[in-house]
C-alpha atoms as a PDB file:
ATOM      1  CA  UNK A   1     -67.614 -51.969  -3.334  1.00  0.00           C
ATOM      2  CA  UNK A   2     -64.843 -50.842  -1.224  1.00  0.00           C
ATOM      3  CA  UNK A   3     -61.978 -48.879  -1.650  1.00  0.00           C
ATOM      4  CA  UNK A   4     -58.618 -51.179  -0.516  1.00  0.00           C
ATOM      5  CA  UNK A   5     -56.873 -49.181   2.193  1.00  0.00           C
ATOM      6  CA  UNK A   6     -53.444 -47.863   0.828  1.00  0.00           C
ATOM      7  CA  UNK A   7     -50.224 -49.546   1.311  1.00  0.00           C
ATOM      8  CA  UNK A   8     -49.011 -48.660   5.080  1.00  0.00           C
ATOM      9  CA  UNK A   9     -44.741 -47.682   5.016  1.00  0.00           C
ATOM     10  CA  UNK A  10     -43.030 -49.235   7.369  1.00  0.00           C
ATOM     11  CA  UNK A  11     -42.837 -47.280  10.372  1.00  0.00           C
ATOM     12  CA  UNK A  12     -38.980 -48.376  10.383  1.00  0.00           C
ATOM     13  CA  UNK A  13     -38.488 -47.361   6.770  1.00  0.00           C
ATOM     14  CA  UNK A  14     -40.023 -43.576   7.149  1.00  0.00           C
ATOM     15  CA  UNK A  15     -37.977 -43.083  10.192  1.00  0.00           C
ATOM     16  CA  UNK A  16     -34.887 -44.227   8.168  1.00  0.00           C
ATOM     17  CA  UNK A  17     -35.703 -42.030   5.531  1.00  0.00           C
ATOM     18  CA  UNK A  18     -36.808 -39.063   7.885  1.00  0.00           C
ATOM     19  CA  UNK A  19     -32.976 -39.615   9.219  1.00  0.00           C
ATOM     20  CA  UNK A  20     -31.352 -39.678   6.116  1.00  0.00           C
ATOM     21  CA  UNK A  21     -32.853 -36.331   5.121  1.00  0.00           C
ATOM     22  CA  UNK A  22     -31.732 -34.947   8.325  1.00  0.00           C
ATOM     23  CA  UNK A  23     -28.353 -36.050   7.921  1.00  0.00           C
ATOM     24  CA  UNK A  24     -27.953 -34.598   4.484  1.00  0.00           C
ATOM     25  CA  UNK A  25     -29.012 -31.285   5.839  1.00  0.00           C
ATOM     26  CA  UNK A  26     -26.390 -31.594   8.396  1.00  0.00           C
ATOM     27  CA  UNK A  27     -23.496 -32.067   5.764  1.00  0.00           C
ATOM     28  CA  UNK A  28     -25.032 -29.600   3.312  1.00  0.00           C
ATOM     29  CA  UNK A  29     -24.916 -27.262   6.101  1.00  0.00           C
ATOM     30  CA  UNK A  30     -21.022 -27.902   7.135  1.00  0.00           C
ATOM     31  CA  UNK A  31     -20.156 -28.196   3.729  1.00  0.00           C
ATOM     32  CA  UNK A  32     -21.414 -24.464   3.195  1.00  0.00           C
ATOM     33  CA  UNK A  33     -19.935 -23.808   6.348  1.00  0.00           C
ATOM     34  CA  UNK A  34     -16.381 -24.845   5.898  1.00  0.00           C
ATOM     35  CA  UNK A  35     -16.444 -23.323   2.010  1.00  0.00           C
ATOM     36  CA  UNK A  36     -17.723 -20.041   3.225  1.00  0.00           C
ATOM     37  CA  UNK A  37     -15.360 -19.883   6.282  1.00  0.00           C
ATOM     38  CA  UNK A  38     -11.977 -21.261   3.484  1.00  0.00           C
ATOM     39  CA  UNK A  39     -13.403 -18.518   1.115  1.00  0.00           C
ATOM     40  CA  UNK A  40     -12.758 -16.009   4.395  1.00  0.00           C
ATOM     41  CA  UNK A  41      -9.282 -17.196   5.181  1.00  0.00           C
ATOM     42  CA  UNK A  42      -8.789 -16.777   1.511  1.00  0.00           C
ATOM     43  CA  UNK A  43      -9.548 -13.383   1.007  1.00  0.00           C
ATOM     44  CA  UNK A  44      -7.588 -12.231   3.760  1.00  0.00           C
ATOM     45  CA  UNK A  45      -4.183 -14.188   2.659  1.00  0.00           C
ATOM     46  CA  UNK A  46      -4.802 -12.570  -0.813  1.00  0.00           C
ATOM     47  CA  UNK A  47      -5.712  -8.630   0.984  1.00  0.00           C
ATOM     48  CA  UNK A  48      -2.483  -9.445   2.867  1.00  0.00           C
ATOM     49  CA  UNK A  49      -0.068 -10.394  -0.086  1.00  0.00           C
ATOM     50  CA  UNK A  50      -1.402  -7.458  -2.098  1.00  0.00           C
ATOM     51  CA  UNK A  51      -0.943  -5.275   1.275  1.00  0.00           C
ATOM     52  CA  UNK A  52       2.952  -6.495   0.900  1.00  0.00           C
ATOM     53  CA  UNK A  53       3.319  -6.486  -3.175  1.00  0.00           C
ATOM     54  CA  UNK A  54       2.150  -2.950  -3.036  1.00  0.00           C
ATOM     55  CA  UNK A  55       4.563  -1.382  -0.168  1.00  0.00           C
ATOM     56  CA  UNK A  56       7.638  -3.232  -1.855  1.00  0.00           C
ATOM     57  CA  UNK A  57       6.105  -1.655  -5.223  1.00  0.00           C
ATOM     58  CA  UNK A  58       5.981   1.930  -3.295  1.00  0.00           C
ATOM     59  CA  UNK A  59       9.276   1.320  -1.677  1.00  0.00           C
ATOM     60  CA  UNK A  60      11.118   0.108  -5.516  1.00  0.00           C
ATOM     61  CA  UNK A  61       9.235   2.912  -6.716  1.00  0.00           C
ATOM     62  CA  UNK A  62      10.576   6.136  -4.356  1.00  0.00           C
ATOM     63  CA  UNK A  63      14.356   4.356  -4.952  1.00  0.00           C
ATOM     64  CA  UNK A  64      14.022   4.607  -8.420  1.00  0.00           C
ATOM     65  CA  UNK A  65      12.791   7.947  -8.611  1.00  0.00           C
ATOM     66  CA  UNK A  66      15.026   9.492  -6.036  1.00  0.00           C
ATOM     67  CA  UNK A  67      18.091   7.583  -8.271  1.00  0.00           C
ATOM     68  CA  UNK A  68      16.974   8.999 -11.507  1.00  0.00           C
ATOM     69  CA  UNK A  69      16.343  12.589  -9.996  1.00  0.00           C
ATOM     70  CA  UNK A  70      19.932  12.300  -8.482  1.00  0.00           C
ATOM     71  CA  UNK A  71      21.498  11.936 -12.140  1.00  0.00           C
ATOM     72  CA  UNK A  72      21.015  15.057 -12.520  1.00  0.00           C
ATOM     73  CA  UNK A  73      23.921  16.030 -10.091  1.00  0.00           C
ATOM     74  CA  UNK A  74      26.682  14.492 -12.387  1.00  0.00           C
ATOM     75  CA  UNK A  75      24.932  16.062 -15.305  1.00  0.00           C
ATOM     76  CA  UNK A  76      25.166  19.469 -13.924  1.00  0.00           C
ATOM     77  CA  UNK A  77      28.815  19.097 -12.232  1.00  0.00           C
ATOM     78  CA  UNK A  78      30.000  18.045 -15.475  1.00  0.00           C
ATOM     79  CA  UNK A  79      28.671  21.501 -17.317  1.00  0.00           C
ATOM     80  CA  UNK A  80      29.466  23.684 -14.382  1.00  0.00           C
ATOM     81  CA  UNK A  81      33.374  22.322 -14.595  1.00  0.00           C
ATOM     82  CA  UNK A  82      33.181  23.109 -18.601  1.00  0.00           C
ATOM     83  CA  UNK A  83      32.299  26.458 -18.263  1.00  0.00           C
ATOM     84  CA  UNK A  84      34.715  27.175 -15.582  1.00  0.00           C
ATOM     85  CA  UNK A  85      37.746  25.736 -17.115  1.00  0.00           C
ATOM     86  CA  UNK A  86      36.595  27.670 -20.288  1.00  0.00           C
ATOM     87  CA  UNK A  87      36.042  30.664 -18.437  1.00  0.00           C
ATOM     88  CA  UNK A  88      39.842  29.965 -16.580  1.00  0.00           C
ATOM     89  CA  UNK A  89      41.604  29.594 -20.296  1.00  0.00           C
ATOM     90  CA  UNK A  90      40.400  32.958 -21.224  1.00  0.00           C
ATOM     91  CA  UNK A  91      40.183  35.212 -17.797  1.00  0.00           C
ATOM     92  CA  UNK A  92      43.428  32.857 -16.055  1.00  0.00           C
ATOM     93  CA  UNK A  93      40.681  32.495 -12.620  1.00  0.00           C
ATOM     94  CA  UNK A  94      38.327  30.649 -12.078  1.00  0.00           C
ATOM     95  CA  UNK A  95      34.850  32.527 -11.652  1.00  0.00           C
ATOM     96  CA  UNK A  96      32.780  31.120  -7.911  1.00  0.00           C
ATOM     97  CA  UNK A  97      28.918  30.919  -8.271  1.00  0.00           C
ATOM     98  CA  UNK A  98      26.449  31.633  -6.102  1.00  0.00           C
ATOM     99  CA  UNK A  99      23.841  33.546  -5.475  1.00  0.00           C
ATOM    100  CA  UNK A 100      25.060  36.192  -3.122  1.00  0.00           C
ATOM    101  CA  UNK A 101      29.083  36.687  -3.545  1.00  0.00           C
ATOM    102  CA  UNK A 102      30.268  38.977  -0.877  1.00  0.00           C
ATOM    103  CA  UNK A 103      34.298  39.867   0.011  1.00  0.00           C
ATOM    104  CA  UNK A 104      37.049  39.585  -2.067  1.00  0.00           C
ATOM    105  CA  UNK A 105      36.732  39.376  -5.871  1.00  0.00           C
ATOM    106  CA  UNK A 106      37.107  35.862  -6.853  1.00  0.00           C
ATOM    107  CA  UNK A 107      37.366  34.369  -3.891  1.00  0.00           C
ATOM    108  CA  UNK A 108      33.758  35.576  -2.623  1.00  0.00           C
ATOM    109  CA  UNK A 109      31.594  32.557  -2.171  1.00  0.00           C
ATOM    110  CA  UNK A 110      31.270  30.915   0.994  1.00  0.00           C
ATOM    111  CA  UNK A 111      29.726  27.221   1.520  1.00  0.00           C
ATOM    112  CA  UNK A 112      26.484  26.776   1.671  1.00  0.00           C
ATOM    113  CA  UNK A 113      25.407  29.850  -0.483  1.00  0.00           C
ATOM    114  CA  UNK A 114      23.151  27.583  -3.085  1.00  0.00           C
ATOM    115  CA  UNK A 115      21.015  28.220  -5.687  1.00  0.00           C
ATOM    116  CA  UNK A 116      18.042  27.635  -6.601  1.00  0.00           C
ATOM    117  CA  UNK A 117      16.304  28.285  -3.153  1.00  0.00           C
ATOM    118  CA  UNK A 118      14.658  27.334  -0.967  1.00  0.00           C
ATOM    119  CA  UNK A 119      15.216  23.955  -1.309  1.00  0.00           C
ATOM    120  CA  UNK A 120      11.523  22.572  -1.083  1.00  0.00           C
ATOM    121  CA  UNK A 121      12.021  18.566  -0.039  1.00  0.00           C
ATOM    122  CA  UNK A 122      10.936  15.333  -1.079  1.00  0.00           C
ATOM    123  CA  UNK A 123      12.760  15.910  -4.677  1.00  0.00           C
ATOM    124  CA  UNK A 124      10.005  18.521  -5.993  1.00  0.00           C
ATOM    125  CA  UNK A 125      11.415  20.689  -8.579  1.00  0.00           C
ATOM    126  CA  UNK A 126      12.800  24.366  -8.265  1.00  0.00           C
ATOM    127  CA  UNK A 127      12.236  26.697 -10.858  1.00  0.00           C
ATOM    128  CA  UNK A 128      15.680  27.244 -12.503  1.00  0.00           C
ATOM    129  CA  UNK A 129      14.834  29.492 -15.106  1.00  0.00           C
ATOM    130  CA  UNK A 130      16.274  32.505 -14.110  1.00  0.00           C
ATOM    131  CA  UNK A 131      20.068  31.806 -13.615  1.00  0.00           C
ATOM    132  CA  UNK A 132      22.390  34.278 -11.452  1.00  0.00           C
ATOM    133  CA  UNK A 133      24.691  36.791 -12.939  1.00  0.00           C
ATOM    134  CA  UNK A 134      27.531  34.614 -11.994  1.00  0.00           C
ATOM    135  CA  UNK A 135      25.860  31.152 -13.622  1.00  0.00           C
ATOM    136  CA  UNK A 136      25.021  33.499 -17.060  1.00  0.00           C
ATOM    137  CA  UNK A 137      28.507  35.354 -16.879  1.00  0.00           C
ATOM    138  CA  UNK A 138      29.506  31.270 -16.795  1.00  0.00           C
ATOM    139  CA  UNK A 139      27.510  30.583 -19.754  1.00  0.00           C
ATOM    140  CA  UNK A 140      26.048  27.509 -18.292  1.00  0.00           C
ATOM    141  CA  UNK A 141      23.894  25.601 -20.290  1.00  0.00           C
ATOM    142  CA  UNK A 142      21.378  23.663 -17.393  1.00  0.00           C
ATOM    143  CA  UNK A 143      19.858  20.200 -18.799  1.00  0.00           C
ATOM    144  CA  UNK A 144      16.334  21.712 -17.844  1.00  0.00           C
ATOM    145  CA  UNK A 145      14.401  24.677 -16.932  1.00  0.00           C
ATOM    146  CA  UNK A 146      13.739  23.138 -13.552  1.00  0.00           C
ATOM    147  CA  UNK A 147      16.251  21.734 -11.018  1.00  0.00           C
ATOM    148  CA  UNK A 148      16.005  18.956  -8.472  1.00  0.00           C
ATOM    149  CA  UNK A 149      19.272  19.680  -6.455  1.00  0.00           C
ATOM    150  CA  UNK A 150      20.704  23.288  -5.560  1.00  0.00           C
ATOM    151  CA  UNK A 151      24.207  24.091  -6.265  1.00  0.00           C
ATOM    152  CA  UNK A 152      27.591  25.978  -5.568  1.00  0.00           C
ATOM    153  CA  UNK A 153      31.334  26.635  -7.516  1.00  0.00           C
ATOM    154  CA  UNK A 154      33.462  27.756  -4.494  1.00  0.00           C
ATOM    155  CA  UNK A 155      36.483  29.083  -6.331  1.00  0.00           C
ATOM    156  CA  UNK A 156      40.105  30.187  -4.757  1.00  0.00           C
ATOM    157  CA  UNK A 157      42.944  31.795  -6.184  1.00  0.00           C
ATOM    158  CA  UNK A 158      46.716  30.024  -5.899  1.00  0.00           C
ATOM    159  CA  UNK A 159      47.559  29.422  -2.143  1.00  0.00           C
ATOM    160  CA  UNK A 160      44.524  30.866  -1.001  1.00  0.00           C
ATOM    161  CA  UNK A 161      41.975  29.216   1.630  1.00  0.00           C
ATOM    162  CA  UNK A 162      40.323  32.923   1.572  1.00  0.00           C
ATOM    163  CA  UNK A 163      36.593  31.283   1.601  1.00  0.00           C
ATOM    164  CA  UNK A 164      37.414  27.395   1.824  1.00  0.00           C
ATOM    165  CA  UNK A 165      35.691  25.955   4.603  1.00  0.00           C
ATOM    166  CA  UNK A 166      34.687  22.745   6.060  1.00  0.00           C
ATOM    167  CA  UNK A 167      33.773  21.430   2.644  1.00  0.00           C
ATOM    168  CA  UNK A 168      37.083  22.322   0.417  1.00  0.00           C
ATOM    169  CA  UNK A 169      39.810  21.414   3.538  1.00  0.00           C
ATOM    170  CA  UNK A 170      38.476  18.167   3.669  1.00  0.00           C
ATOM    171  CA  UNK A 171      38.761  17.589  -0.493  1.00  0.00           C
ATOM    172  CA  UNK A 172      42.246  19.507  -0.759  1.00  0.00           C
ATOM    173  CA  UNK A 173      43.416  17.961   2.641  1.00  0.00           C
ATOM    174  CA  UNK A 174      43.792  21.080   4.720  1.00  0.00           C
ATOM    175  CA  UNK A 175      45.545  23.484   2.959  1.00  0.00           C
ATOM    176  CA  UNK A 176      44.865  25.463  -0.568  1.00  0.00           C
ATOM    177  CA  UNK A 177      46.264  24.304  -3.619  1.00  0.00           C
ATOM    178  CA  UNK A 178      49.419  26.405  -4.912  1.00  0.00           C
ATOM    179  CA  UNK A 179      47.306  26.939  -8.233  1.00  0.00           C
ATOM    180  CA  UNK A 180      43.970  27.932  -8.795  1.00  0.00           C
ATOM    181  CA  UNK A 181      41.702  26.092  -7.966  1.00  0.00           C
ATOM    182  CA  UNK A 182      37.491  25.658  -7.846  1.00  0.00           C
ATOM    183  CA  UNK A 183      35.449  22.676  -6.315  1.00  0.00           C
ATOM    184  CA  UNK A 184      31.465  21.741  -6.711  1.00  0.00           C
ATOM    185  CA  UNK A 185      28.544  21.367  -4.192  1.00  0.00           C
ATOM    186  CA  UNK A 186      25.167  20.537  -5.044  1.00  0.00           C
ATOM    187  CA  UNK A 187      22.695  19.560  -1.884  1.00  0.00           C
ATOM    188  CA  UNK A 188      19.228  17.696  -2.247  1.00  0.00           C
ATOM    189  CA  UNK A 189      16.653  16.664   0.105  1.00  0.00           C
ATOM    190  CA  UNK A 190      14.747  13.215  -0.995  1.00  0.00           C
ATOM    191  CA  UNK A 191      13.005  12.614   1.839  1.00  0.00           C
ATOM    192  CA  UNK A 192      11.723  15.937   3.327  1.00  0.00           C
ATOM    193  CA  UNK A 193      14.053  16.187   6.583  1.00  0.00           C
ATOM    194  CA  UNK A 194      15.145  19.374   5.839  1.00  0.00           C
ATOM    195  CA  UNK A 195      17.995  18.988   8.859  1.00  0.00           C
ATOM    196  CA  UNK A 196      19.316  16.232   6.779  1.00  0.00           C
ATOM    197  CA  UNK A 197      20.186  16.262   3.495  1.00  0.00           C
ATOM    198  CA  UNK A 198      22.326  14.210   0.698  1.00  0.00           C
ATOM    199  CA  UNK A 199      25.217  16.329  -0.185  1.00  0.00           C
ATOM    200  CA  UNK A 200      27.588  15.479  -3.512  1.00  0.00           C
ATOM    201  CA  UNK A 201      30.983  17.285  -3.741  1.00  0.00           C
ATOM    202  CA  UNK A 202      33.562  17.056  -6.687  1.00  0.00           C
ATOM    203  CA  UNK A 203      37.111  18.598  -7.193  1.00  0.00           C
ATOM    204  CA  UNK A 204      37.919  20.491 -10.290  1.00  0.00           C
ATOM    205  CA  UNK A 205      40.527  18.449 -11.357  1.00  0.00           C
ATOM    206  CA  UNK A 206      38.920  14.632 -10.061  1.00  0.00           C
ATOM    207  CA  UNK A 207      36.254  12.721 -11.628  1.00  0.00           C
ATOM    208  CA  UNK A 208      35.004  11.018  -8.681  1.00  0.00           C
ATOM    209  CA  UNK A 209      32.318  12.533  -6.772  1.00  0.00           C
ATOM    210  CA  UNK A 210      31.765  12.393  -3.210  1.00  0.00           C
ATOM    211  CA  UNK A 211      28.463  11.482  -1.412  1.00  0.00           C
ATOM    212  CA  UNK A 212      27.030  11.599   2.131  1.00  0.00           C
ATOM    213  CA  UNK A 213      23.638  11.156   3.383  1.00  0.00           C
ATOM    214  CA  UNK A 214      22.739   9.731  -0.048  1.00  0.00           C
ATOM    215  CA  UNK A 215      18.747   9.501  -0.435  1.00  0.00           C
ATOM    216  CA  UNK A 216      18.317  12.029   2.275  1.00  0.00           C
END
């Protein structure tokens, strides 16, 4: 007995189906294609944001640290005039302070004679531990053991412009006072140009404080 020959497909109908397959492929392999490539263009929008969230985050950052280093210049002005005006009620002068007082008693600080130095940039601390003779004859009590900011007391008798310079004729406009009289200095660098740096300035008998070159 003999077998019956299997059913014969349709030459049409295999060809259709041969199609079909290939056409799937084809999508499958654009669909992969177009998710991978999305996936790409993703990535990169997300590297890019993050790029940008984390320099504004740097930028916010370096503001807020320079701004809460700085608050230690009002802090220290505000001792430094204590102490002087204490030291004026009992000696009837006020007493300049720096670190290297040369010339007449009294009158024997010139601008730009700061301490703590050198002044190191980029708002690092300096070790303020040690305090000149003229700071300790002062009695000044620092908020720390380190300082961000370096500072001066330039000090005149009545009617004297003996060691006021640029500084002092601007605050007492031109001339000396016709009492005695003392004004602050302190100078910080922020951003490490040591040719330019924020400078704060304050009269002994103002509360306002001047600024220049703030965040320097």
């Amino acid at each position: 007995m003999c077998n019956p020959d299997p059913p014969q497909i349709p030459e049409d109908t295999e060809t259709q189906r041969s199609s079909l397959r290939g056409i799937a492929v084809a999508e499958s392999g654009r669909a992969m294609r177009a998710s991978s490539g999305f996936t790409l263009v993703e990535m990169m929008f997300v590297i890019v944001i993050l790029g940008v969230l984390a320099a504004v985050a740097v930028v916010a950052y370096t503001k807020n640290s320079r701004k809460a280093r700085a608050a230690e210049v009002p802090q220290v002005f505000g001792e430094l005039k204590t102490r002087e005006e204490t030291y004026h009620a009992e000696f009837g002068r006020y007493l300049p302070a720096c670190p290297n007082p040369a010339g007449t008693p009294f009158e024997d600080c010139a601008e730009g004679d700061y301490w703590p130095a050198p002044l190191p940039g980029y708002g690092k601390i300096m070790d303020a531990s040690a305090m000149p003779a003229r700071w300790s004859a002062l009695k000044v009590r620092l908020p720390s053991t380190g300082l961000y900011c370096q500072y001066e007391v330039v000090a005149g008798l009545s009617g004297s412009d003996t060691n006021m310079a640029a500084v002092g004729i601007d605050l007492f406009g031109g001339a000396a006072p016709t009492r005695n009289w003392f004004y602050l200095m302190a100078r910080c660098d922020w951003d490490g140009n040591s040719a330019v740096n924020a400078q704060y300035v304050q009269r002994d008998d103002e509360s306002g404080m001047g600024k220049t070159n703030e965040g320097r």
